[in-house]
Every structure is written in C-alpha cells, then in structure tokens.
N, C-alpha and C. Protein backbone atom coordinates (compact mmCIF):
# COMPACT_ATOMS: atom_id res chain seq x y z
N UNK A 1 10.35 -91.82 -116.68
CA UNK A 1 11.47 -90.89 -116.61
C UNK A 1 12.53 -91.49 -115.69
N UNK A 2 13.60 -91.24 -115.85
CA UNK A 2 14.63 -92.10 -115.15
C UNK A 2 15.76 -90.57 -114.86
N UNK A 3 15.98 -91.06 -113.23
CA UNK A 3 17.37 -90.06 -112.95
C UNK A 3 18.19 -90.84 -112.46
N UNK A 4 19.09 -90.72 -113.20
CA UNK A 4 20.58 -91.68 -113.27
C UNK A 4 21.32 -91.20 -112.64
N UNK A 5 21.92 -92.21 -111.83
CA UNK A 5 22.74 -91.29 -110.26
C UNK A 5 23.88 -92.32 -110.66
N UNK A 6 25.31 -91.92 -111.02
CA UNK A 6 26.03 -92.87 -111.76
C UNK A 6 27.14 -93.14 -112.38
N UNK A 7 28.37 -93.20 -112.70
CA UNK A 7 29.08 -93.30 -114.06
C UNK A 7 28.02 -94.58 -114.97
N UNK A 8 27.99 -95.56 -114.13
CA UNK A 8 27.44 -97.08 -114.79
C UNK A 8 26.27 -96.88 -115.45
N UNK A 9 25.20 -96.36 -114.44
CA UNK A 9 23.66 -95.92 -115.52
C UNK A 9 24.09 -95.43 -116.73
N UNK A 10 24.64 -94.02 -116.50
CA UNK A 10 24.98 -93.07 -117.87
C UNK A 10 25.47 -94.05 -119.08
N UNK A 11 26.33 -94.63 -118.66
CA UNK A 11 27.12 -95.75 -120.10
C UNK A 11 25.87 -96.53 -120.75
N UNK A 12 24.91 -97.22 -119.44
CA UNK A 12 24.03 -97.91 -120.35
C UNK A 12 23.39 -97.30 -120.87
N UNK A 13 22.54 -96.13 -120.14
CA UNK A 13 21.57 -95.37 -121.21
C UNK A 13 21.91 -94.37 -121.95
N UNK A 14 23.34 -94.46 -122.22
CA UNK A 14 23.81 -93.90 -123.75
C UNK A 14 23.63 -94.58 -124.88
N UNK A 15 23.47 -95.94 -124.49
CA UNK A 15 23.24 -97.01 -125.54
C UNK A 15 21.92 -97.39 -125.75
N UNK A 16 21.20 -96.71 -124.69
CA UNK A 16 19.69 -97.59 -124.70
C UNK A 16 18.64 -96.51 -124.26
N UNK A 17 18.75 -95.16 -124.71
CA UNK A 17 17.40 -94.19 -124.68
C UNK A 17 16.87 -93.92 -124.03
N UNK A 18 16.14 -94.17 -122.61
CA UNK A 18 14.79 -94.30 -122.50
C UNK A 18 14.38 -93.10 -121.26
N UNK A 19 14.12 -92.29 -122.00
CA UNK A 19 13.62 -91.03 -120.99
C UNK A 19 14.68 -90.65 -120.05
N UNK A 20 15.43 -90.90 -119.80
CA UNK A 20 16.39 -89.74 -118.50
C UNK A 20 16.26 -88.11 -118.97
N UNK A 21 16.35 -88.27 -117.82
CA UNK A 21 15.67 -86.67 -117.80
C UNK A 21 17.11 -85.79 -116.57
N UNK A 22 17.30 -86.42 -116.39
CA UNK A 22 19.10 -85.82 -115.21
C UNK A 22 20.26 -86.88 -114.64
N UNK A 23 20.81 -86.27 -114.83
CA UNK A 23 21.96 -87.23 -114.13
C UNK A 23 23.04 -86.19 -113.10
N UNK A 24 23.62 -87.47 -112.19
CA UNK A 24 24.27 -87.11 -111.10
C UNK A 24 25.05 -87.70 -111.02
N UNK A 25 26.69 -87.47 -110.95
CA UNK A 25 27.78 -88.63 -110.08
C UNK A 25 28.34 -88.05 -109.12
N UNK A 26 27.66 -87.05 -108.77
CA UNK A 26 28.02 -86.30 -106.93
C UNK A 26 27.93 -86.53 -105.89
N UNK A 27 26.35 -87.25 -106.39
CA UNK A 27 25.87 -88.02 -105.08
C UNK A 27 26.54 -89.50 -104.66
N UNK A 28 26.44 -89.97 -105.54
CA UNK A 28 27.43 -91.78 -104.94
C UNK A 28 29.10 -91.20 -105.18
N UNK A 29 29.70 -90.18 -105.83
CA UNK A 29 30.87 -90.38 -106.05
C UNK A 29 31.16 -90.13 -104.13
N UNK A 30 31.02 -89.30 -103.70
CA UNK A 30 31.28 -88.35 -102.37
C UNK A 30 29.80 -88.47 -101.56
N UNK A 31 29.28 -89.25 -100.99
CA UNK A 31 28.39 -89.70 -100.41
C UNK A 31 28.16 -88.97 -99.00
N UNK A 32 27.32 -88.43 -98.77
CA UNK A 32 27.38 -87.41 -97.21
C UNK A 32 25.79 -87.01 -97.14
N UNK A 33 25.30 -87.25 -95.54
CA UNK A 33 23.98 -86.99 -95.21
C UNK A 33 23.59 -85.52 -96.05
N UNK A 34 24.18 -84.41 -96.51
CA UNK A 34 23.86 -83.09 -96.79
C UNK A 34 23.36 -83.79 -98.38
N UNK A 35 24.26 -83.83 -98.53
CA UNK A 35 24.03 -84.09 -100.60
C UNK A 35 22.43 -85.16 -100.43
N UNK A 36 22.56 -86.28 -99.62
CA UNK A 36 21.28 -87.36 -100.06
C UNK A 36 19.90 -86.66 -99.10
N UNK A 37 20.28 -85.38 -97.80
CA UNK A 37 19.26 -84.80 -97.92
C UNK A 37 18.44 -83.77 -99.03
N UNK A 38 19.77 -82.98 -99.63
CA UNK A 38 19.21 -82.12 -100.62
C UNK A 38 18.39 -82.58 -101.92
N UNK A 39 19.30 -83.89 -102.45
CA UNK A 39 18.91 -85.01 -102.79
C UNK A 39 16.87 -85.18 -102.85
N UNK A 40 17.03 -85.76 -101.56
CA UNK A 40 15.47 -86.22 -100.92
C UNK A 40 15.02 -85.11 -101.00
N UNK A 41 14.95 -83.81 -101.07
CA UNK A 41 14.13 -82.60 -100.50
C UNK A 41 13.94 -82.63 -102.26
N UNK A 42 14.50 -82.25 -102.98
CA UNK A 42 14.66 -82.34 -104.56
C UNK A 42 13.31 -83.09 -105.10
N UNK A 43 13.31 -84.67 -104.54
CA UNK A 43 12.61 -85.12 -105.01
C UNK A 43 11.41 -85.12 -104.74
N UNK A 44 11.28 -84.86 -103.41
CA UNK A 44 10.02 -84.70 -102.66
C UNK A 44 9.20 -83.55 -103.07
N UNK A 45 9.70 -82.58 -103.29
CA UNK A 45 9.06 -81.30 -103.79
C UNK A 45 8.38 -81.74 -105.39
N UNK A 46 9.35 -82.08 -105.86
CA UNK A 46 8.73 -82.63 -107.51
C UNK A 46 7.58 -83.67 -107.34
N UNK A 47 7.76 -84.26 -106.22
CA UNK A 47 6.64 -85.05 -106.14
C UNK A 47 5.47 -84.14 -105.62
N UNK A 48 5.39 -83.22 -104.71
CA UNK A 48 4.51 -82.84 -103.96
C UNK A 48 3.66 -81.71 -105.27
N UNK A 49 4.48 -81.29 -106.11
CA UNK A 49 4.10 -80.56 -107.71
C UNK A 49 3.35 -81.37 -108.53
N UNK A 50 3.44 -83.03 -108.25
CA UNK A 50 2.69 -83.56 -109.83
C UNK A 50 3.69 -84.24 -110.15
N UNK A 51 5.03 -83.57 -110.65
CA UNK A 51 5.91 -83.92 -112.01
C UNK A 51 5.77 -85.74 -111.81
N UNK A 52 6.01 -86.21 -110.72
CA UNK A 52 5.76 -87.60 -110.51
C UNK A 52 4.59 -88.33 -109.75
N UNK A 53 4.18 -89.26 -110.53
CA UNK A 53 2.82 -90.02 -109.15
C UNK A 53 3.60 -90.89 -108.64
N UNK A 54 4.99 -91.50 -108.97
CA UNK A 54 5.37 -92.62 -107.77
C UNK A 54 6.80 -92.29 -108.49
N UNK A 55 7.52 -92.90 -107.03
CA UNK A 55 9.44 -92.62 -107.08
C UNK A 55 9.65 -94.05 -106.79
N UNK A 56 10.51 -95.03 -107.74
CA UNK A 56 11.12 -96.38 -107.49
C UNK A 56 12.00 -95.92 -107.68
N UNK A 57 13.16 -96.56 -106.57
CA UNK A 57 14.97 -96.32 -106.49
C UNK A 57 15.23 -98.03 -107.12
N UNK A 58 16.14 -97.99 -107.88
CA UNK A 58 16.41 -99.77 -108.05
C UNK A 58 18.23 -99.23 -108.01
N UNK A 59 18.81 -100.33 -106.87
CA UNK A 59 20.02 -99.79 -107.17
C UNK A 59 20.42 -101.56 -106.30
N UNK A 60 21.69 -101.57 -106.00
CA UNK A 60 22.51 -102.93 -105.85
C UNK A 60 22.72 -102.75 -103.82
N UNK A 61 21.72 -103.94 -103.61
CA UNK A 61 21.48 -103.69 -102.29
C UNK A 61 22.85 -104.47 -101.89
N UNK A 62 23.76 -103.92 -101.14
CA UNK A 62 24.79 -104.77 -99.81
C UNK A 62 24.10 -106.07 -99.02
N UNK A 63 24.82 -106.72 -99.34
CA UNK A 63 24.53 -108.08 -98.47
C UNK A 63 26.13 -108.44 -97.87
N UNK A 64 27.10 -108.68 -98.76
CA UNK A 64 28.26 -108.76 -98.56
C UNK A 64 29.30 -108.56 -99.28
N UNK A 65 30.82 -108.81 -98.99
CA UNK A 65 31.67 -107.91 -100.07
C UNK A 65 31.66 -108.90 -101.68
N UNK A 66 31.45 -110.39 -101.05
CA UNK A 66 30.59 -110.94 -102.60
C UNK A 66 29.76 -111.07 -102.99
N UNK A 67 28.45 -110.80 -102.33
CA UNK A 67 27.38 -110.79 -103.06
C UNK A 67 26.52 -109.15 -102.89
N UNK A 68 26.21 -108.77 -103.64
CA UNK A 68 25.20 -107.95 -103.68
C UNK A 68 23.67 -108.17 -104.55
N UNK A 69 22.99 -107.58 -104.20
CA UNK A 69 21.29 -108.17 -104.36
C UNK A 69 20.86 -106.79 -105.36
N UNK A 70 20.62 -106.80 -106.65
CA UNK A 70 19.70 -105.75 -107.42
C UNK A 70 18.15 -105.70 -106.69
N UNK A 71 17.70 -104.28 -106.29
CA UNK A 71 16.87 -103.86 -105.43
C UNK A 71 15.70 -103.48 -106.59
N UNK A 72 14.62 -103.82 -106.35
CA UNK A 72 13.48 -102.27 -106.73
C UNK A 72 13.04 -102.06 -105.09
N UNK A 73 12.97 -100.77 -105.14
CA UNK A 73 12.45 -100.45 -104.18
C UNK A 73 11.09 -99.24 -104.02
N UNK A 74 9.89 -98.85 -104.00
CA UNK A 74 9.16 -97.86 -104.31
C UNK A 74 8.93 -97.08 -102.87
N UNK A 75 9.86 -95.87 -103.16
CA UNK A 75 10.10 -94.72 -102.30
C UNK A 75 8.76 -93.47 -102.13
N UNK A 76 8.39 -93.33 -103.10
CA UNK A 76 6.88 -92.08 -102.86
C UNK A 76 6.24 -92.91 -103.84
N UNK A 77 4.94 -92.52 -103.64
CA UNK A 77 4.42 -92.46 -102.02
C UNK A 77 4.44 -93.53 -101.41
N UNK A 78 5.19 -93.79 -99.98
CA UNK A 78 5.34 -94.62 -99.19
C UNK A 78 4.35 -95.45 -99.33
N UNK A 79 4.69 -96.37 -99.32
CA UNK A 79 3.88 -97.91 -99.71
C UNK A 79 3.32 -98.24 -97.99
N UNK A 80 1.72 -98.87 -98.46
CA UNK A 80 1.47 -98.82 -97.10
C UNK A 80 1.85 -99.58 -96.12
N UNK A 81 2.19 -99.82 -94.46
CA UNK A 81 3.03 -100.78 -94.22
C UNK A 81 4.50 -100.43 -93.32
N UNK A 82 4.94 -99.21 -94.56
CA UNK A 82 5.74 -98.76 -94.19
C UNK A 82 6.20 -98.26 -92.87
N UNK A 83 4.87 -97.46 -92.36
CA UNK A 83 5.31 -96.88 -91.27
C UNK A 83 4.52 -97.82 -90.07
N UNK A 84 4.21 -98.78 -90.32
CA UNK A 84 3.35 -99.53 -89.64
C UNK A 84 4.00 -99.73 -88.44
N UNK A 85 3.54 -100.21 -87.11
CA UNK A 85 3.54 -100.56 -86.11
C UNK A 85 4.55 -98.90 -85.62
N UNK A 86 4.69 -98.06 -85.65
CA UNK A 86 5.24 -96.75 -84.77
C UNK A 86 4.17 -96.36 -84.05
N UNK A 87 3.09 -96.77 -84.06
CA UNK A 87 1.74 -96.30 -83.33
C UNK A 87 2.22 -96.61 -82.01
N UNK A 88 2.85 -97.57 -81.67
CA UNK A 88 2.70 -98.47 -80.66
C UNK A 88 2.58 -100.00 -80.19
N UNK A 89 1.08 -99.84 -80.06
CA UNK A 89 -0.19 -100.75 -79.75
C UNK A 89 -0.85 -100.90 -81.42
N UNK A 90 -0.26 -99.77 -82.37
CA UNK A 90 -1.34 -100.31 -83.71
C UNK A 90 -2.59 -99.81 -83.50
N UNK A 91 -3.23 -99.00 -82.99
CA UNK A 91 -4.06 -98.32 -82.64
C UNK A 91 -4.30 -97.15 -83.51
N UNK A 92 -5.05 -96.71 -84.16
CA UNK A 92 -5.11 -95.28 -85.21
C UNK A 92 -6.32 -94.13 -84.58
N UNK A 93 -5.29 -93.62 -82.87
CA UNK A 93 -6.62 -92.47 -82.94
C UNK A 93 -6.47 -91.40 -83.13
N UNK A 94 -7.78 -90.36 -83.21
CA UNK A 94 -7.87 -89.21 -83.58
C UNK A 94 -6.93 -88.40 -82.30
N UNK A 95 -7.15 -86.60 -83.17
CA UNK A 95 -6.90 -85.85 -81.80
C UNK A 95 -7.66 -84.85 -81.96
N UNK A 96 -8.03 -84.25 -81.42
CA UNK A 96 -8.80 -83.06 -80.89
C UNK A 96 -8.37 -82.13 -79.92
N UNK A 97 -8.30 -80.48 -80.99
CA UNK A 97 -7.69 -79.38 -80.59
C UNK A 97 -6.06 -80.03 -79.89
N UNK A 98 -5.42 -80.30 -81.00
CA UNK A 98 -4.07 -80.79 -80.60
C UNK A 98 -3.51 -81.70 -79.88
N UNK A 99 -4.53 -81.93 -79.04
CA UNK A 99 -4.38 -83.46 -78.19
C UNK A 99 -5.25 -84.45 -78.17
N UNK A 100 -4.75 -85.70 -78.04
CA UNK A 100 -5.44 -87.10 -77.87
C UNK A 100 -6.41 -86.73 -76.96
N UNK A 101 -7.72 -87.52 -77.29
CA UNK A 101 -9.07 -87.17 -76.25
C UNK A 101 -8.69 -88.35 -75.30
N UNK A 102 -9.25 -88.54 -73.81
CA UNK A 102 -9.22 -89.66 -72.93
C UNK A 102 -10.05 -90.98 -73.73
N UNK A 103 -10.23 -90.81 -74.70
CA UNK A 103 -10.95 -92.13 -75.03
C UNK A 103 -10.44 -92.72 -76.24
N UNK A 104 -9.01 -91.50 -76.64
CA UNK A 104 -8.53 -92.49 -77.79
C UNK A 104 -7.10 -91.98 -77.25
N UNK A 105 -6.49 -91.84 -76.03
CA UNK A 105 -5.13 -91.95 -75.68
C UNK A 105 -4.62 -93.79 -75.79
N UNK A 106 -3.68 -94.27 -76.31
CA UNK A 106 -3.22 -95.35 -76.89
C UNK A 106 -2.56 -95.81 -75.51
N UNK A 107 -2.07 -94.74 -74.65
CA UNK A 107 -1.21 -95.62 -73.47
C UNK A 107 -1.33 -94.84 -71.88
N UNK A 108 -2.36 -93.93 -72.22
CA UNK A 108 -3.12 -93.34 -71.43
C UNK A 108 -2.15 -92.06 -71.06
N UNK A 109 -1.52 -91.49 -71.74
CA UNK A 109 -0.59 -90.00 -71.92
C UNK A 109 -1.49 -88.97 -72.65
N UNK A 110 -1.38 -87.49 -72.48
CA UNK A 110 -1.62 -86.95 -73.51
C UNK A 110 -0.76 -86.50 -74.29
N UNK A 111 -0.75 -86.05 -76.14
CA UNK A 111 0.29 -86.13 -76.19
C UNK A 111 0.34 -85.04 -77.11
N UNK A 112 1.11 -84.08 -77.22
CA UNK A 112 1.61 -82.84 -77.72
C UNK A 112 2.54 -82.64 -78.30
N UNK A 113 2.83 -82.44 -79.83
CA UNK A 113 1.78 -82.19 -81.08
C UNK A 113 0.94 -82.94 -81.30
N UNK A 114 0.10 -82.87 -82.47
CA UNK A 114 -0.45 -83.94 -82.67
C UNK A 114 0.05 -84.92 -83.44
N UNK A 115 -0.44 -86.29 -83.67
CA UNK A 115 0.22 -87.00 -84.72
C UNK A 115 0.41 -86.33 -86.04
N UNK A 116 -0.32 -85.75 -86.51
CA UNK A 116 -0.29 -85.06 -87.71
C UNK A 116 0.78 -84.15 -87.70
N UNK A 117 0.97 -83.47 -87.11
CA UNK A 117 1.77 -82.83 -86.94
C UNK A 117 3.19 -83.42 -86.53
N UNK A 118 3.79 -84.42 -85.77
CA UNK A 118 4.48 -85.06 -85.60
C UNK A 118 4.88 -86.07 -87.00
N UNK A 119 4.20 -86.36 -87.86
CA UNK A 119 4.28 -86.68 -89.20
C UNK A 119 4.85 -86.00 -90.26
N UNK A 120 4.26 -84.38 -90.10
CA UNK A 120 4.90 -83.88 -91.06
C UNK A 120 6.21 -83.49 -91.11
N UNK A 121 6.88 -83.97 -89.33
CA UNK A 121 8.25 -83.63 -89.65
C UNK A 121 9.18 -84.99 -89.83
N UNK A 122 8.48 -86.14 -88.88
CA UNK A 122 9.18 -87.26 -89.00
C UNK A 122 9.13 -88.22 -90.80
N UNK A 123 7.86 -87.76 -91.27
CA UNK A 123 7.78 -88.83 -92.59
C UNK A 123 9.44 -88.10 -93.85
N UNK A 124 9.39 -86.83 -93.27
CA UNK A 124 10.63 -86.25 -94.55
C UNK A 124 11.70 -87.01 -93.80
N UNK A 125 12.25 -86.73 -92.65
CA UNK A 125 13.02 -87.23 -91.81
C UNK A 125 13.41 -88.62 -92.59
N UNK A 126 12.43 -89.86 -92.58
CA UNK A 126 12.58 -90.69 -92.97
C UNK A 126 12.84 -90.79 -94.38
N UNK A 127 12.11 -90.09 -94.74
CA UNK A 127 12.10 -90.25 -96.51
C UNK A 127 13.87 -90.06 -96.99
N UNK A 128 14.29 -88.52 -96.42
CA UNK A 128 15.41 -88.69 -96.36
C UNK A 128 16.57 -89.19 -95.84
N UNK A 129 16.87 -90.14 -94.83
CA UNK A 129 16.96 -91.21 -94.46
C UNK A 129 16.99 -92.79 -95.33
N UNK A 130 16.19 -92.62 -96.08
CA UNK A 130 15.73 -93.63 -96.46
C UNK A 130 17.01 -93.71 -98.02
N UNK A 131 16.90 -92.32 -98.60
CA UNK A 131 17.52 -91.85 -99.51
C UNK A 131 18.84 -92.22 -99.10
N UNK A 132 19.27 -91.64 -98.04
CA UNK A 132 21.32 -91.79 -97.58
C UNK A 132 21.21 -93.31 -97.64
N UNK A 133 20.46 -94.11 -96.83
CA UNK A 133 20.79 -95.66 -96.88
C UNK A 133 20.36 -96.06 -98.37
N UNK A 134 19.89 -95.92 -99.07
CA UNK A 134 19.77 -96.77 -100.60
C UNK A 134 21.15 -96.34 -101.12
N UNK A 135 22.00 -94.84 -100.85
CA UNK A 135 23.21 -94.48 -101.10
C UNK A 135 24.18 -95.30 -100.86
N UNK A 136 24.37 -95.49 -99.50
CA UNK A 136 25.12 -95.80 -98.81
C UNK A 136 25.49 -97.12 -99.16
N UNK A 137 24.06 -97.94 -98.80
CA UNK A 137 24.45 -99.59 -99.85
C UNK A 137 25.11 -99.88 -101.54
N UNK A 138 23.86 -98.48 -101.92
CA UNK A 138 25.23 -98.54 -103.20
C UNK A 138 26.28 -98.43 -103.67
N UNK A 139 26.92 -97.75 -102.80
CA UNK A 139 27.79 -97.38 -102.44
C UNK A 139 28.92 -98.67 -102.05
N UNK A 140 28.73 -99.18 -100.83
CA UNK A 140 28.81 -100.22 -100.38
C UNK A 140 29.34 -101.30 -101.12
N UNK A 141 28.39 -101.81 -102.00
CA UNK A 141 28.08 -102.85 -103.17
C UNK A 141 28.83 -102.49 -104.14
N UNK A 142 29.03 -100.91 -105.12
CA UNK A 142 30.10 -101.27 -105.60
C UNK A 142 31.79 -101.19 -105.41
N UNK A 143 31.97 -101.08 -103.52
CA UNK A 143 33.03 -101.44 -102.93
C UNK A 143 33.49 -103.14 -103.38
N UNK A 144 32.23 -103.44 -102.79
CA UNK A 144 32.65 -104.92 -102.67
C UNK A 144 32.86 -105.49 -103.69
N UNK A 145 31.92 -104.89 -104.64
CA UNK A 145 32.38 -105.87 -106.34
C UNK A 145 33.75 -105.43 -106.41
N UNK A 146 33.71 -104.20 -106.82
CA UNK A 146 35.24 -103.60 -107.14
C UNK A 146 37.07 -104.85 -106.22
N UNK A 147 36.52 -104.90 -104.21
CA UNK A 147 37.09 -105.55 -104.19
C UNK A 147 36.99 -107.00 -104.65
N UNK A 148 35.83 -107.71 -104.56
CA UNK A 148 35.88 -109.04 -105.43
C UNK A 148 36.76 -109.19 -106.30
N UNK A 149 36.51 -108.23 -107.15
CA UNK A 149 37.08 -108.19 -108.96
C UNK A 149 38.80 -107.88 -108.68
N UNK A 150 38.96 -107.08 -107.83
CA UNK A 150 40.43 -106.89 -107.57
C UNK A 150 41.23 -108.32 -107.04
N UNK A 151 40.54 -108.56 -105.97
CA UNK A 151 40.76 -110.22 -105.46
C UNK A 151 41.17 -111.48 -106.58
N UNK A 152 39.59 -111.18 -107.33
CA UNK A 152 39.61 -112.59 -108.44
C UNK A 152 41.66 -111.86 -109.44
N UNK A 153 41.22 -110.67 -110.02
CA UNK A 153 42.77 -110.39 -110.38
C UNK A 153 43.72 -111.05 -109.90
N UNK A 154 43.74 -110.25 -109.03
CA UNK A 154 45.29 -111.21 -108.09
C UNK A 154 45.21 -112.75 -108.07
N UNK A 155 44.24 -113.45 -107.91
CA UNK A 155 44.33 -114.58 -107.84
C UNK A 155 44.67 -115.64 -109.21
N UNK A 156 44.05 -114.68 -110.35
CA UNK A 156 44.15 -115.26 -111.54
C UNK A 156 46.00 -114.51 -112.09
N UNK A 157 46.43 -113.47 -111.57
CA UNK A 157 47.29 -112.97 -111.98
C UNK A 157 48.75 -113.95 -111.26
N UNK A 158 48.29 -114.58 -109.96
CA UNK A 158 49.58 -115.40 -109.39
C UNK A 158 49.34 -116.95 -110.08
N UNK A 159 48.23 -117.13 -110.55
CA UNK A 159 48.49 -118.80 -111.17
C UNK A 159 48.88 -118.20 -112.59
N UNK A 160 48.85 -117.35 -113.21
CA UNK A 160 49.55 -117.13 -114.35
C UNK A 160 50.74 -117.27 -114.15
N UNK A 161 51.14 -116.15 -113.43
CA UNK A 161 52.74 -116.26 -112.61
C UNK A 161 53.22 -117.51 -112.42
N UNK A 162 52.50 -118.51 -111.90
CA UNK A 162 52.75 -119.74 -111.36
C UNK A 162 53.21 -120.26 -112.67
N UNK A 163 52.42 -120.53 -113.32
CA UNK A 163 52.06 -121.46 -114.80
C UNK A 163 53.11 -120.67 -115.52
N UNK A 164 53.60 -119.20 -115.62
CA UNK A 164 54.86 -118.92 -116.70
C UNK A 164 56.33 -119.47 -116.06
N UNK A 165 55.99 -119.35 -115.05
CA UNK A 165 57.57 -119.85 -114.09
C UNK A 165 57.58 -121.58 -114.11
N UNK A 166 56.57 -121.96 -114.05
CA UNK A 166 56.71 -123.60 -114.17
C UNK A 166 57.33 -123.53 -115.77
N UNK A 167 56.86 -123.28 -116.82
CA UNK A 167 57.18 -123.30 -118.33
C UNK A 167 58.61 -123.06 -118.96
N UNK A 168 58.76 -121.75 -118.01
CA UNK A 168 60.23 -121.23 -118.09
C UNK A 168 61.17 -122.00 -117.51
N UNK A 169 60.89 -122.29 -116.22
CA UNK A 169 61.42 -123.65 -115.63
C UNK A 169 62.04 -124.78 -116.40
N UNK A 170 60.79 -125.27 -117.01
CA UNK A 170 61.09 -126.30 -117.87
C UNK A 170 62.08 -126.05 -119.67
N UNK A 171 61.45 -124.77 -119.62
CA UNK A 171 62.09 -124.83 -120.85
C UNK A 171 63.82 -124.54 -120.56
N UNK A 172 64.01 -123.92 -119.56
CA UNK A 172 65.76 -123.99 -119.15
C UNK A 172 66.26 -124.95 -119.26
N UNK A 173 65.42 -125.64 -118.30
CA UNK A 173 66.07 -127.23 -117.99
C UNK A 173 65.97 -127.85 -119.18
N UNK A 174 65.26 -127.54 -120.37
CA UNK A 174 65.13 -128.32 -121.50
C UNK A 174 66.86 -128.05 -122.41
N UNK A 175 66.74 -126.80 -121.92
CA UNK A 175 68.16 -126.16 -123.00
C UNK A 175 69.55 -126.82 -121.91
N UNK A 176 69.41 -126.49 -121.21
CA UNK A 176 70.95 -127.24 -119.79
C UNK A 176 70.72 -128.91 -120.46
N UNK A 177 70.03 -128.93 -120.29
CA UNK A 177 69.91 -130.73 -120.94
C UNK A 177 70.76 -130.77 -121.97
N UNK A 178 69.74 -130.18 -123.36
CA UNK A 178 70.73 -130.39 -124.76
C UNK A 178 71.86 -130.01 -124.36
N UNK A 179 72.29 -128.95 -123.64
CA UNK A 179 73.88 -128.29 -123.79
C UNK A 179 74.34 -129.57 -123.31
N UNK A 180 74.21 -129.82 -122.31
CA UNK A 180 74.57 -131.42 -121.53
C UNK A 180 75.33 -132.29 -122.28
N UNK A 181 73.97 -132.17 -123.28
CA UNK A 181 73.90 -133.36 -124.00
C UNK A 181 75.52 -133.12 -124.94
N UNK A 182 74.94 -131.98 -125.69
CA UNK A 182 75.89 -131.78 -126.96
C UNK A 182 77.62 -131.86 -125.94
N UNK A 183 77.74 -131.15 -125.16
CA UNK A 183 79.30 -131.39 -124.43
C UNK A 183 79.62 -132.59 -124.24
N UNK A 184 78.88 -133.25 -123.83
CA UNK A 184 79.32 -134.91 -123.58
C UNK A 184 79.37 -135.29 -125.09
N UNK A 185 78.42 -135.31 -126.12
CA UNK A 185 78.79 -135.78 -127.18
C UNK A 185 79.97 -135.22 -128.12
N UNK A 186 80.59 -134.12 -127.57
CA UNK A 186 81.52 -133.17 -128.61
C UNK A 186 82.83 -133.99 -127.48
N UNK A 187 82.75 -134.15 -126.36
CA UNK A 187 83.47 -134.91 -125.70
C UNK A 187 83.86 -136.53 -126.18
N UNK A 188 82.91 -137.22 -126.49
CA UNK A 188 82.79 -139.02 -127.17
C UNK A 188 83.60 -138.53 -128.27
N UNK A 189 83.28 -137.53 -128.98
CA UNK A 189 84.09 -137.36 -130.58
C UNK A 189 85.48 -137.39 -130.18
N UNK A 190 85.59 -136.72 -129.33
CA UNK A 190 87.16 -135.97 -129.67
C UNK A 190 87.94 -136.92 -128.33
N UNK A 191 86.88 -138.02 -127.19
CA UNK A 191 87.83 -138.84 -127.41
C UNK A 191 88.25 -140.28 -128.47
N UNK A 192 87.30 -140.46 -129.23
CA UNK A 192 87.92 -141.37 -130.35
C UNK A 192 88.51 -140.86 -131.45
C-alpha cells in the first residue's frame, strides 16, 4: 500500500497503479511540526491496529542544493539499533516497583519513571520527529533541484543570448558590407 505525500508521486502513480490507498500535498506543500505530528500520530495508530506490519518512507534525502540522495528508510517498527546507545553505558536493566534496584542502577542514581515508562513518551516523540525531518529534507531537496534547474536555465538561456547576438552581429555586418559593396560599385559605374 503506498501513501503518496506529493504533486510528483500522484503523476507517477496515475500512470503506474500500484495500491495507493491516500494522498496528501498539505504536508510537503506548507511543512510545520503540527501537520508532520498529526501526520506521525495518523500513522502510528494504524500501525498500533494491524492495518500495517512495517512503515518505509523513501523520499529524496538533502545533501546539497546539487545533489540530493533517493532514501529508503524503514520507520515502524523501529529497526533495531535505532535507539541504541541512549542507555548510556549500553547497559539494559530492569526496574522494580518504578525504580532501578541498587544492583542494576547504570550510574548509581535512582531513577523515576521507569524506563518503560519514559519510552512510551519519548519513542512517539521521536517517531514524530523523525517524520518532520524526512519532511523537511524533502522538502529541502526539492528546493535545491528546483534551484539547480532554475540556475542550469539561466545559464543555458545567456549562451543562447550570447550565440543569437554573435549571429545577428554577423549577419548586419554581412548586409553593411554588401550595401558597401553595392555603393562603391554604383559609384565605379557612374564614374565611367
């Protein structure tokens, strides 16, 4: 199933079928933390229902205003890794009755909530987060093409310029010549 966030998707998969199931140009047209949270909450819920076992975003990652990088990226369920090293030390301990026991405190604190609980607010946090920046680069990326492509224009539009004014150039000077020519010769006539 595919949700096309887009003018560009929509064009191709008008031509080419394949399961879309919604489309959006709200979200990249007018780009704002509210829309790519509601966005993320949207998807997350459909995920947390079934409707999906995994969410890949593939969109045109920013590198610079000339190059941009086509992404896959797999968003739910977080690939493992992801949240790796926030432990700390890398350490995975339990808690008991809401707090770390003295024998699995990581930096010798106790600490209140528990991780679990501290998860269930930070992993959406991120998730949506995660959502505004895949936006944002796309966003981004088709700035930069757009200016590229405007750039390459102008550049191809002044050696045209160049190349009709050299031509025209020449072809004046081609006509001042003959006239040249023909006055001096209407001149030889009419002095013999």
């Amino acid at each position: 199933k595919i949700y096309q966030v887009g003018k560009k998707t929509e064009r191709f998969f008008r031509k080419h079928p394949i399961g879309v199931f919604a489309t959006d140009h709200e979200i990249i047209d007018q780009i704002s933390a509210e829309r790519a949270s509601a966005f993320a909450r949207q998807i997350m819920h459909d995920f947390k229902e079934g409707k999906y076992e995994r969410v890949d975003v593939v969109y045109n990652q920013f590198i610079n205003a000339v190059s941009q990088e086509l992404v896959a990226e797999q968003v739910l369920p977080l690939p493992l890794g992801t949240l790796e090293g926030m432990g700390g030390n890398g350490t995975t301990a339990g808690s008991v009755g809401g707090r770390w026991t003295k024998a699995e405190e990581p930096f010798g604190y106790i600490l209140e909530p528990t991780p679990e609980e501290v998860a269930k607010v930070l992993i959406p946090k991120f998730i949506t987060t995660n959502f505004y920046r895949i936006f944002l680069d796309a966003s981004a990326s088709e700035h930069g093409a757009r200016m590229t492509s405007m750039h390459k224009a102008t550049d191809n539009a002044d050696e045209l310029l160049h190349s009709l004014t050299l031509t025209y150039n020449k072809a004046r000077q081609a006509m001042i010549t003959r006239e040249i020519m023909e006055i001096v010769g209407g001149a030889e006539v009419f002095r013999q």
